[in-house]
C-alpha atoms as a PDB file:
ATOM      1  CA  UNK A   1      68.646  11.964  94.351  1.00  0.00           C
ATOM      2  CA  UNK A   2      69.952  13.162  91.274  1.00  0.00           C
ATOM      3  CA  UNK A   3      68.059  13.833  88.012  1.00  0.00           C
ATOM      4  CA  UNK A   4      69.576  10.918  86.037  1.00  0.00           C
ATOM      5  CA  UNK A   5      68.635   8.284  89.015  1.00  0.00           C
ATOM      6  CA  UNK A   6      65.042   9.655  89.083  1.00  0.00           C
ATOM      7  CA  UNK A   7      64.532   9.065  85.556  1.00  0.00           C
ATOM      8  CA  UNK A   8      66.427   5.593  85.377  1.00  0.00           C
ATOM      9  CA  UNK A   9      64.076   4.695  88.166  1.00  0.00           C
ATOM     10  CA  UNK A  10      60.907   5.701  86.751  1.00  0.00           C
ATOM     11  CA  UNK A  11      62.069   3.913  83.546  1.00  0.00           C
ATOM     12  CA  UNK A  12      62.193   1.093  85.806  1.00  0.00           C
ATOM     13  CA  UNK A  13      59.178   1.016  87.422  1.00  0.00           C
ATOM     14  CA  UNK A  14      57.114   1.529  84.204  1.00  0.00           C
ATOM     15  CA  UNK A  15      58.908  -1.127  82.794  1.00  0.00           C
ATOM     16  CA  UNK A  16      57.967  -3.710  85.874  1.00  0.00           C
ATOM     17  CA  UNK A  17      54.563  -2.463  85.570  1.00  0.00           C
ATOM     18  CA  UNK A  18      53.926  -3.204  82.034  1.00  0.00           C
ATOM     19  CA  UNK A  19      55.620  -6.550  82.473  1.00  0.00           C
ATOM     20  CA  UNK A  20      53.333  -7.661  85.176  1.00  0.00           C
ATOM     21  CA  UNK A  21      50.188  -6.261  83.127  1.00  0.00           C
ATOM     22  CA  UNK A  22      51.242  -8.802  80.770  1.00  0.00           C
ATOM     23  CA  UNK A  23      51.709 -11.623  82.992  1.00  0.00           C
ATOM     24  CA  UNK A  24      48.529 -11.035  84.496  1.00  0.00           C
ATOM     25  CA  UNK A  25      47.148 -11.176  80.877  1.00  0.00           C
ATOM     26  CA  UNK A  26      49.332 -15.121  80.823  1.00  0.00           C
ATOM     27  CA  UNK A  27      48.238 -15.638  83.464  1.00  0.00           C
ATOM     28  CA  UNK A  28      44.554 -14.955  83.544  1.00  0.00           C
ATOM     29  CA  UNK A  29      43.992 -16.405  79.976  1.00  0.00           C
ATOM     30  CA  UNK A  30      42.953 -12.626  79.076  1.00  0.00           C
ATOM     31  CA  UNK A  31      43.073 -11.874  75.540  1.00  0.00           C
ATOM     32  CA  UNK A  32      43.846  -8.001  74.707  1.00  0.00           C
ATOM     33  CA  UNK A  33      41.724  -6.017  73.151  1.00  0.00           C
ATOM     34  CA  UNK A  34      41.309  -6.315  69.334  1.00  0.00           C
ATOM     35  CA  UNK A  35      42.505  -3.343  67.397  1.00  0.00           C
ATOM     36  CA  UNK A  36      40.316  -1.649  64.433  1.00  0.00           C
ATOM     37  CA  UNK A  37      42.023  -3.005  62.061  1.00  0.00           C
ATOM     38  CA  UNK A  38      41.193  -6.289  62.897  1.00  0.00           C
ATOM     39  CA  UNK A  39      37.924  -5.831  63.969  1.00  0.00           C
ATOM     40  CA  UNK A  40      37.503  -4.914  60.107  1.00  0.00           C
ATOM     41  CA  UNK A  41      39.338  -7.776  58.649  1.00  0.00           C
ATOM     42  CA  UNK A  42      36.896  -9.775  60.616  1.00  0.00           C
ATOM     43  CA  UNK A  43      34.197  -8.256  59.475  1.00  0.00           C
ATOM     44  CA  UNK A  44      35.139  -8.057  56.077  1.00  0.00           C
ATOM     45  CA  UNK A  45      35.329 -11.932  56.145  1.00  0.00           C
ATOM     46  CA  UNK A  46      39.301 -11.994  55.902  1.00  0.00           C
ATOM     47  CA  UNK A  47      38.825 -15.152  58.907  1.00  0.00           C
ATOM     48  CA  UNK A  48      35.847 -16.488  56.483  1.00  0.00           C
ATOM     49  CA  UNK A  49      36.726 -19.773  54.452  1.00  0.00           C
ATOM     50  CA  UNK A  50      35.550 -19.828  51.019  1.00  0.00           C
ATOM     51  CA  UNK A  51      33.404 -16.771  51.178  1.00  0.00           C
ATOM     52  CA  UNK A  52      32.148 -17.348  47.531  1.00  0.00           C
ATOM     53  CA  UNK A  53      29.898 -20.043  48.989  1.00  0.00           C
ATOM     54  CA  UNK A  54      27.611 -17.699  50.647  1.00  0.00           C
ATOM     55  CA  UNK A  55      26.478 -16.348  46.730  1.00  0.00           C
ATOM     56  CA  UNK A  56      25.912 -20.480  45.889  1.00  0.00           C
ATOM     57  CA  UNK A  57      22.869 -22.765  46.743  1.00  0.00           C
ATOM     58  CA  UNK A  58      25.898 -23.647  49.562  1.00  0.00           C
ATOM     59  CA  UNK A  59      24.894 -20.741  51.395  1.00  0.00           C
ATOM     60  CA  UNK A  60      21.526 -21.937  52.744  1.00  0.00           C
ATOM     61  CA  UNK A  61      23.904 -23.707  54.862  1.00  0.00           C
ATOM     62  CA  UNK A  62      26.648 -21.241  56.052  1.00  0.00           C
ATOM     63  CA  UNK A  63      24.139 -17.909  55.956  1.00  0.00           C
ATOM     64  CA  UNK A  64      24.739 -18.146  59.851  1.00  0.00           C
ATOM     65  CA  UNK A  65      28.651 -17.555  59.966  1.00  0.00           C
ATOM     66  CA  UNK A  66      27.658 -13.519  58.916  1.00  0.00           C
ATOM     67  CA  UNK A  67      25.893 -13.350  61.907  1.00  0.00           C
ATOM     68  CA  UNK A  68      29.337 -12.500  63.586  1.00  0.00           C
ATOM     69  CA  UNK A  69      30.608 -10.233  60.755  1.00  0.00           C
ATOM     70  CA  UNK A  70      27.701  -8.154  60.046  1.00  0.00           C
ATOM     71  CA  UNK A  71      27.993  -4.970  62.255  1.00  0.00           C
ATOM     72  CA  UNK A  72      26.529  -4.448  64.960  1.00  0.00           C
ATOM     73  CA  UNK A  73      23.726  -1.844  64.159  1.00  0.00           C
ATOM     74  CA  UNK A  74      22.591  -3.367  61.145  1.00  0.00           C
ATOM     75  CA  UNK A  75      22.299  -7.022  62.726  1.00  0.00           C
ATOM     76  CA  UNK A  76      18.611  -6.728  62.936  1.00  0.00           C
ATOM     77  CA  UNK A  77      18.587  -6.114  59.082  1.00  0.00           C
ATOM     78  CA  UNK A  78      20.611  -8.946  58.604  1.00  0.00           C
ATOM     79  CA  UNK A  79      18.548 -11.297  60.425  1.00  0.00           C
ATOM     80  CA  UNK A  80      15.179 -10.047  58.809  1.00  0.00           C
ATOM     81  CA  UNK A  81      16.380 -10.134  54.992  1.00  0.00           C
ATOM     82  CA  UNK A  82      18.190 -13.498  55.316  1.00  0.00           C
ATOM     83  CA  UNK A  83      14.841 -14.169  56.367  1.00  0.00           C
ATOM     84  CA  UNK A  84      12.620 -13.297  53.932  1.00  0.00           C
ATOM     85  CA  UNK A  85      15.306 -14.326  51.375  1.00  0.00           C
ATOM     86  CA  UNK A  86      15.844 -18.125  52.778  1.00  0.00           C
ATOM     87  CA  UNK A  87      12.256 -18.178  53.451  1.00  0.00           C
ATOM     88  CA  UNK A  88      11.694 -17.640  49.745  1.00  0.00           C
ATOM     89  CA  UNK A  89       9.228 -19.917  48.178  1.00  0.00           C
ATOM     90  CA  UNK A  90       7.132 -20.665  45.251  1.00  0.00           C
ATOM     91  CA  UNK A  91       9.434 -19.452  42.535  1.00  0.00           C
ATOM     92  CA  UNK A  92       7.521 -16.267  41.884  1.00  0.00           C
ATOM     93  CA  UNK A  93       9.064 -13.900  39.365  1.00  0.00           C
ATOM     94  CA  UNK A  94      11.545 -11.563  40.633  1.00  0.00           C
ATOM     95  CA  UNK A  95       9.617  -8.189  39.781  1.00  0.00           C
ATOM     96  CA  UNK A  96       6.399  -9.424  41.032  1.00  0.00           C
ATOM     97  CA  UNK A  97       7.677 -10.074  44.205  1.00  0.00           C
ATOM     98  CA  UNK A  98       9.936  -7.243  44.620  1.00  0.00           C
ATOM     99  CA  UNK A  99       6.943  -5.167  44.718  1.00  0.00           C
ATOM    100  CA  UNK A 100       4.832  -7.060  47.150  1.00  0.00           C
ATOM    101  CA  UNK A 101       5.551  -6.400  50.613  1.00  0.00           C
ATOM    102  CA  UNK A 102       8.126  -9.139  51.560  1.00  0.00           C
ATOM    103  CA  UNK A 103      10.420  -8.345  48.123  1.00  0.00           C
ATOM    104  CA  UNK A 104       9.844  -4.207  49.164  1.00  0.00           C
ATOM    105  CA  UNK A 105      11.221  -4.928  52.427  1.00  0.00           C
ATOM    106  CA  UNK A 106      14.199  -6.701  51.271  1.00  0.00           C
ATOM    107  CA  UNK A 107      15.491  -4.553  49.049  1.00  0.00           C
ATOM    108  CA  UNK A 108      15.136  -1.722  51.717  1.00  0.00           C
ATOM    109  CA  UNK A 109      17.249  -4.150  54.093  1.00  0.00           C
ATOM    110  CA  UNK A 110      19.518  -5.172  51.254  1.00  0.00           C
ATOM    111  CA  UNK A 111      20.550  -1.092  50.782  1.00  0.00           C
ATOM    112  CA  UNK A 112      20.825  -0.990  54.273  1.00  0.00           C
ATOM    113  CA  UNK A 113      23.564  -3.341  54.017  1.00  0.00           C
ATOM    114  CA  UNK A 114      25.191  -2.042  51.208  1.00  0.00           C
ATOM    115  CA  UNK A 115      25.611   1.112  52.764  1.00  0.00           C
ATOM    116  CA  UNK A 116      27.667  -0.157  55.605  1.00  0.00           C
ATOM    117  CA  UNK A 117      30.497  -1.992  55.997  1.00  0.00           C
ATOM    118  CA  UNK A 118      32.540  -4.787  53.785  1.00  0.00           C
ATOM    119  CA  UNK A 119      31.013  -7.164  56.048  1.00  0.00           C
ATOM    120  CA  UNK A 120      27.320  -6.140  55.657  1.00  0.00           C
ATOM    121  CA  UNK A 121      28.378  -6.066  52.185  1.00  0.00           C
ATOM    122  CA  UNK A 122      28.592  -9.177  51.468  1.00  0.00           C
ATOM    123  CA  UNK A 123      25.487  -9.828  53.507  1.00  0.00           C
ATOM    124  CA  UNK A 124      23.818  -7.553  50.898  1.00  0.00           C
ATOM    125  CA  UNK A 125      25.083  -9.752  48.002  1.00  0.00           C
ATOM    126  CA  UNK A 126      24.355 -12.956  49.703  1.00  0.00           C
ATOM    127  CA  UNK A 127      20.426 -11.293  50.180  1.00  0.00           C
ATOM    128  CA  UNK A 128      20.494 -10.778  46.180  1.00  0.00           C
ATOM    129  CA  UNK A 129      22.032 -13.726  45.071  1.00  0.00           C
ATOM    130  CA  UNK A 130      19.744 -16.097  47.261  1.00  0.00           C
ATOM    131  CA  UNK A 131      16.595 -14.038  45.887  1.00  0.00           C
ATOM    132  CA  UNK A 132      17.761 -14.414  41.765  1.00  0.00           C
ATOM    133  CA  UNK A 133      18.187 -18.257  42.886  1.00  0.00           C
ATOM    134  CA  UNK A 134      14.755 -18.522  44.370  1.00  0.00           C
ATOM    135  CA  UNK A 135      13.021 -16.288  41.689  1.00  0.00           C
ATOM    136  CA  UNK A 136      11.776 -16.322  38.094  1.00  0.00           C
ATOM    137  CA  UNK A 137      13.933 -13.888  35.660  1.00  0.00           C
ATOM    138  CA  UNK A 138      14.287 -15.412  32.258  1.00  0.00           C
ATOM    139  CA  UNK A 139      11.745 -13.852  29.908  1.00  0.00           C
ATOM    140  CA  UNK A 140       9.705 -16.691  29.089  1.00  0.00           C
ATOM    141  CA  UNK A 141       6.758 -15.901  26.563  1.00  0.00           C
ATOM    142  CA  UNK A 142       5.492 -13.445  25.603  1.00  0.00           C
ATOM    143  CA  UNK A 143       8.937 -11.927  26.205  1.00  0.00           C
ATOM    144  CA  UNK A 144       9.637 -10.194  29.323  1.00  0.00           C
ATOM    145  CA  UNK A 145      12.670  -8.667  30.245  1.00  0.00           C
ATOM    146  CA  UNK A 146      11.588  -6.439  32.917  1.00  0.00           C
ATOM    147  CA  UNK A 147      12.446  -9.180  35.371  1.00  0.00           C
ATOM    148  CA  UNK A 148      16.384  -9.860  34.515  1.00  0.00           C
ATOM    149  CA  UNK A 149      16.739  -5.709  34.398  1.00  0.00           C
ATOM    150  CA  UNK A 150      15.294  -5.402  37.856  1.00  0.00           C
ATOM    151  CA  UNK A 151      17.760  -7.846  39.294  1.00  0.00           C
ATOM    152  CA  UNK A 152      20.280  -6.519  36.888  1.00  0.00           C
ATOM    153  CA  UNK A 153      19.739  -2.826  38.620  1.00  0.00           C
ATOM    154  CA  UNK A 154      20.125  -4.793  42.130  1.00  0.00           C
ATOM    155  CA  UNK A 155      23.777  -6.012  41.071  1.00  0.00           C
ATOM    156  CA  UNK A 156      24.470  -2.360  39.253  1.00  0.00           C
ATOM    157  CA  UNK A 157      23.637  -0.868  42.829  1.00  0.00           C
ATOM    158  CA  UNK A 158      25.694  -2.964  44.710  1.00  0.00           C
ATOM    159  CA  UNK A 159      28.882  -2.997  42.286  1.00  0.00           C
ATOM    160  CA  UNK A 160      28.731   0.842  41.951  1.00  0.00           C
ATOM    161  CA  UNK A 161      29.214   1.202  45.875  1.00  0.00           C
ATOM    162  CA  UNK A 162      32.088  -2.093  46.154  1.00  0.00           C
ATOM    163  CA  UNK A 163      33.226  -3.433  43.224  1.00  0.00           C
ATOM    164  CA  UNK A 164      36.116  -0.907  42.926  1.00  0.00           C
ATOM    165  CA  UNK A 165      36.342  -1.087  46.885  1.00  0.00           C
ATOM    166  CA  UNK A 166      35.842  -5.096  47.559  1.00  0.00           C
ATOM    167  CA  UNK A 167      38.746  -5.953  45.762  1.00  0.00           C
ATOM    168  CA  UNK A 168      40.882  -4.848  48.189  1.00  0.00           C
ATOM    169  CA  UNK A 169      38.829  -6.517  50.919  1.00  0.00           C
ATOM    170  CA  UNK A 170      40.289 -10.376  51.343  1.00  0.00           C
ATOM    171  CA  UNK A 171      36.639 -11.382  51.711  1.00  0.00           C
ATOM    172  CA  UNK A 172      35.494  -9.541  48.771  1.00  0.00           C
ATOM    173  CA  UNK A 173      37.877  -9.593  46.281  1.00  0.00           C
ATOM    174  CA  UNK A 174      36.219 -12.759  44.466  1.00  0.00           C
ATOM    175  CA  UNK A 175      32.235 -12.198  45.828  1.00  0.00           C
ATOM    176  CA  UNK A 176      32.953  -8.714  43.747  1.00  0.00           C
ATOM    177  CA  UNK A 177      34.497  -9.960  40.483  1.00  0.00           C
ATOM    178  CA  UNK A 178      31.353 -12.902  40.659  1.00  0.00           C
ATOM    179  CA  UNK A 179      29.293 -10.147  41.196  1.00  0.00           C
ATOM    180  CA  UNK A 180      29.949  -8.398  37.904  1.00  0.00           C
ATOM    181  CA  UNK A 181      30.221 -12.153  36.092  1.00  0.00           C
ATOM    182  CA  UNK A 182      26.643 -12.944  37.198  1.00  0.00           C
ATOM    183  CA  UNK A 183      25.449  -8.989  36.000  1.00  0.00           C
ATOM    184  CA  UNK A 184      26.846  -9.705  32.766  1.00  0.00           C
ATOM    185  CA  UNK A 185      24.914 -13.107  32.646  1.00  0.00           C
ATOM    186  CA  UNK A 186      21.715 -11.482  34.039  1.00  0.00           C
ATOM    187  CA  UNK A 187      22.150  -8.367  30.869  1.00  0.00           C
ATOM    188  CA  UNK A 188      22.724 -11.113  28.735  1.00  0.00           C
ATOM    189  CA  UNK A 189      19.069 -12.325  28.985  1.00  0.00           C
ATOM    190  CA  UNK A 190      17.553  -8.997  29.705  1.00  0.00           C
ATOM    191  CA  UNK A 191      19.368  -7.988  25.916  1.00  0.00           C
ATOM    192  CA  UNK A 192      17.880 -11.250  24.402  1.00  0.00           C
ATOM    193  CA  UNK A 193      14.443 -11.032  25.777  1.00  0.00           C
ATOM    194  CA  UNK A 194      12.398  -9.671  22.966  1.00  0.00           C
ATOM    195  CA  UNK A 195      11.090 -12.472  20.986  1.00  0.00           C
ATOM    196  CA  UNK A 196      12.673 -10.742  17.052  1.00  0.00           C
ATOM    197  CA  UNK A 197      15.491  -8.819  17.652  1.00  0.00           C
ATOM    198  CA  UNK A 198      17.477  -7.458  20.512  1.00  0.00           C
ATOM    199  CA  UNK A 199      17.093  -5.121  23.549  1.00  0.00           C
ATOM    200  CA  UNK A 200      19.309  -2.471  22.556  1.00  0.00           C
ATOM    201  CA  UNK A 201      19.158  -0.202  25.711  1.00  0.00           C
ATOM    202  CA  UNK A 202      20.065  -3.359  28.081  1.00  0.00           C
ATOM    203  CA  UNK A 203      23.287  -3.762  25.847  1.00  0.00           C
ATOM    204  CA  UNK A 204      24.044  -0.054  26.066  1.00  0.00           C
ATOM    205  CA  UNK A 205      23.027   0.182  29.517  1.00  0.00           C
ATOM    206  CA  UNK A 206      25.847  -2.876  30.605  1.00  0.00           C
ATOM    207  CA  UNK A 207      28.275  -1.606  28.025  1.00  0.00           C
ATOM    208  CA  UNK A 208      28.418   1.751  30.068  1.00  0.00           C
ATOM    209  CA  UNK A 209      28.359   0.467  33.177  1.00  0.00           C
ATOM    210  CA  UNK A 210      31.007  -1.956  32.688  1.00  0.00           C
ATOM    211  CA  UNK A 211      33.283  -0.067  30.852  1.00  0.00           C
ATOM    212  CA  UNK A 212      33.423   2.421  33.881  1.00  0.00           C
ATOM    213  CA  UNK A 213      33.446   0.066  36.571  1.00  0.00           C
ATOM    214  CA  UNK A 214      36.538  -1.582  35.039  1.00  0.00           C
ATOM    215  CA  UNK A 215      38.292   1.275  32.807  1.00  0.00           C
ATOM    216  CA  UNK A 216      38.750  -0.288  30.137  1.00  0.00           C
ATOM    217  CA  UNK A 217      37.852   2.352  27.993  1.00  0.00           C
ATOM    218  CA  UNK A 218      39.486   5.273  28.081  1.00  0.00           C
ATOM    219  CA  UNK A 219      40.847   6.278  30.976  1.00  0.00           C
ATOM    220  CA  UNK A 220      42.791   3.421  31.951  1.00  0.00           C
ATOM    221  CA  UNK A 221      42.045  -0.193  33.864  1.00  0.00           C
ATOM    222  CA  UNK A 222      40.626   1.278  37.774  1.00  0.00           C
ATOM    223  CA  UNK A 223      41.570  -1.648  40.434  1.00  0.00           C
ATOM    224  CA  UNK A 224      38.058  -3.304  39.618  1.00  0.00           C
ATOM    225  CA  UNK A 225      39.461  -3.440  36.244  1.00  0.00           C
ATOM    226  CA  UNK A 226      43.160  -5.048  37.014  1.00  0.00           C
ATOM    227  CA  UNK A 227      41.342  -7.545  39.251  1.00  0.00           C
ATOM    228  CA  UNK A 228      38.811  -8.853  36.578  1.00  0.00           C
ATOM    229  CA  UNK A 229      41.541  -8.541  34.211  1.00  0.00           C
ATOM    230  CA  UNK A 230      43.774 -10.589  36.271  1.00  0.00           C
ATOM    231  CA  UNK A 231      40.890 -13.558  37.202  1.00  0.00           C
ATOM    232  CA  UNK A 232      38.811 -13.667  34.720  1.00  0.00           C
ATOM    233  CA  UNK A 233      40.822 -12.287  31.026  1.00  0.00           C
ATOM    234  CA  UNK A 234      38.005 -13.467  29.076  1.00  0.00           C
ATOM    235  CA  UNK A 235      35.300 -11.249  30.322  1.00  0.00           C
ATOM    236  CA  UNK A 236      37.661  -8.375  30.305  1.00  0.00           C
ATOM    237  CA  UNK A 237      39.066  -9.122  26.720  1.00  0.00           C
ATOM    238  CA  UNK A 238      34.932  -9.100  25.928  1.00  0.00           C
ATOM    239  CA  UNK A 239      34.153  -5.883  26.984  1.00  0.00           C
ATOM    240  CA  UNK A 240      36.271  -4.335  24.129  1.00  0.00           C
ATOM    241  CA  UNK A 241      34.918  -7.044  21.088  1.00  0.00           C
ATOM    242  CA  UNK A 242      32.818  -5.409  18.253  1.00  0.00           C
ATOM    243  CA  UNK A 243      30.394  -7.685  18.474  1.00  0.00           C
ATOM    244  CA  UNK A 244      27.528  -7.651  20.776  1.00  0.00           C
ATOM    245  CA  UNK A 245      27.205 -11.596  21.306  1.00  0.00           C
ATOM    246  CA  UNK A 246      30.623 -11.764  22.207  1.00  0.00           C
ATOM    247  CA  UNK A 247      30.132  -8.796  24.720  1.00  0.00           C
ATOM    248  CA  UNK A 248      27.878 -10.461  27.108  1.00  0.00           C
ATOM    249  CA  UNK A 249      29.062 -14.464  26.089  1.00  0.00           C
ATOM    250  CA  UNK A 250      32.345 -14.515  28.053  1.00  0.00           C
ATOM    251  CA  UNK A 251      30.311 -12.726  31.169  1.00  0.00           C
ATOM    252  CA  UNK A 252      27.499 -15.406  30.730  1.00  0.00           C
ATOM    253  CA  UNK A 253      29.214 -18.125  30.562  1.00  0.00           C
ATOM    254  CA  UNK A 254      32.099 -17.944  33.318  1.00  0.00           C
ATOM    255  CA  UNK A 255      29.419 -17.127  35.708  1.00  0.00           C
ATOM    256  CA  UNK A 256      27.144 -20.959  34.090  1.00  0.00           C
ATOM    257  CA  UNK A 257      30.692 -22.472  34.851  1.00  0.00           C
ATOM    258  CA  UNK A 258      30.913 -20.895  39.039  1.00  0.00           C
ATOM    259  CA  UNK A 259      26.992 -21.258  39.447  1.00  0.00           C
ATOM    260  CA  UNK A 260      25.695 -23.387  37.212  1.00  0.00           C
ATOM    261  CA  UNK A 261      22.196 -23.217  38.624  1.00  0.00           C
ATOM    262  CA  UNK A 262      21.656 -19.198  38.389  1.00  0.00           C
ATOM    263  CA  UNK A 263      19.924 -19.371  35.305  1.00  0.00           C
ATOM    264  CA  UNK A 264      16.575 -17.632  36.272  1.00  0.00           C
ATOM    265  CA  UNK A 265      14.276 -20.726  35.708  1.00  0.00           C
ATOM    266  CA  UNK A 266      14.242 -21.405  39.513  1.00  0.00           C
ATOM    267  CA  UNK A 267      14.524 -24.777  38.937  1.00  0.00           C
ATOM    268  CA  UNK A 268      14.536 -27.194  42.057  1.00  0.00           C
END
């Protein structure tokens, strides 16, 4: 047989083979396998309706839908910090607790989950925003604001590692740009806490931070910085204003107007 036949005809035999692995595959019912890519859409909670529920009171009641897009080797972190988290009670005040066992542990587990994937990121930030809604962190008096900058370092560490990175993650994009609304808020109190005057180095502290994370210093806007811009004009407009009320007041209150009950009283 010549050349030219023998390669038509092994053409055409690959060819009838792949079309009968795909009938089979009809046939069968037998989904093909998933590539990466999706695998980290999924993960990253691209499938997940309304992910900014899971960082509301909401999320008491959907905490089990990131069972399926945490990975798999940090599952057993997942389960043990949402937890300790849900299982939250009493209304102690956040430092305290974060340095008795149960709060230690957590905050291990929660950088655990930061350190992995989108999807265990958002875990993370569900962890932290169920603990600041079942914990203690407004000053109170004598004035204390050791509390709001200890769950203010909790949302620095987490937006350091994803804010720039979770926009660009469909179920990110607005848990990231909440993320730094609600840091903002927390500062906010952590500035006013001292019972005359203000807490300069919590003002400077934020300033810094968020003028990096977005670039709206010099340097130009990063993606962080386009997204916030882009969502929430206000807060970025603030970060810029001479004044230091103004600085944190845009922050503070779009976060009262998305989660109105994240005010550190731990109210029920």
């Amino acid at each position: 047989m010549p050349a030219s036949d023998q390669n038509r005809l092994g053409r055409l035999l690959m060819t009838s083979a792949i079309v009968l692995a795909l009938g089979a595959i009809l046939v069968r019912g037998i989904a093909p396998p998933r590539s990466g890519l999706q695998d980290a859409r999924w993960r990253s909670g691209a499938h997940l309706e309304q992910p900014l529920q899971l960082l509301s009171a909401g999320a008491i009641h959907r905490r089990g839908e990131l069972d399926e897009r945490v990975s798999a080797e940090l599952a057993g972190a997942w389960r043990e910090a949402r937890d300790l988290a849900f299982g939250l009670e009493g209304c102690p005040a956040l430092r305290d607790w974060l340095e008795e066992q149960d709060g230690q542990r957590v905050e291990l587990l929660v950088g655990q989950l930061r350190d992995g994937g989108p999807g265990d990121a958002l875990a993370a930030l569900t962890i932290v925003f169920q603990v600041a809604r079942a914990t203690k962190w407004t000053p109170g008096f004598p004035a204390h604001a050791e509390h709001a900058e200890r769950l203010g370092g909790l949302l620095a560490d987490w937006l350091a590692r994803w804010g720039e990175a979770g926009v660009a993650e469909p179920g990110l994009h607005e848990a990231a740009l909440v993320a730094a609304l609600f840091y903002g808020r927390v500062m906010d109190v952590a500035w006013s806490a001292p019972a005359f005057g203000y807490n300069a180095a919590s003002l400077d502290r934020a300033r810094r931070f968020l003028l990096e994370l977005t670039g709206a210093g010099a340097g130009g806007r990063t993606r962080f910085g386009q997204a916030l811009q882009a969502r929430y004009g206000r807060a970025f407009a603030a970060l810029q204003a001479d004044e230091e009320d103004a600085f944190f007041a845009a922050f503070a209150e779009e976060c009262a107007l998305l989660l109105p009950d994240l005010d550190g009283t731990c109210d029920d």
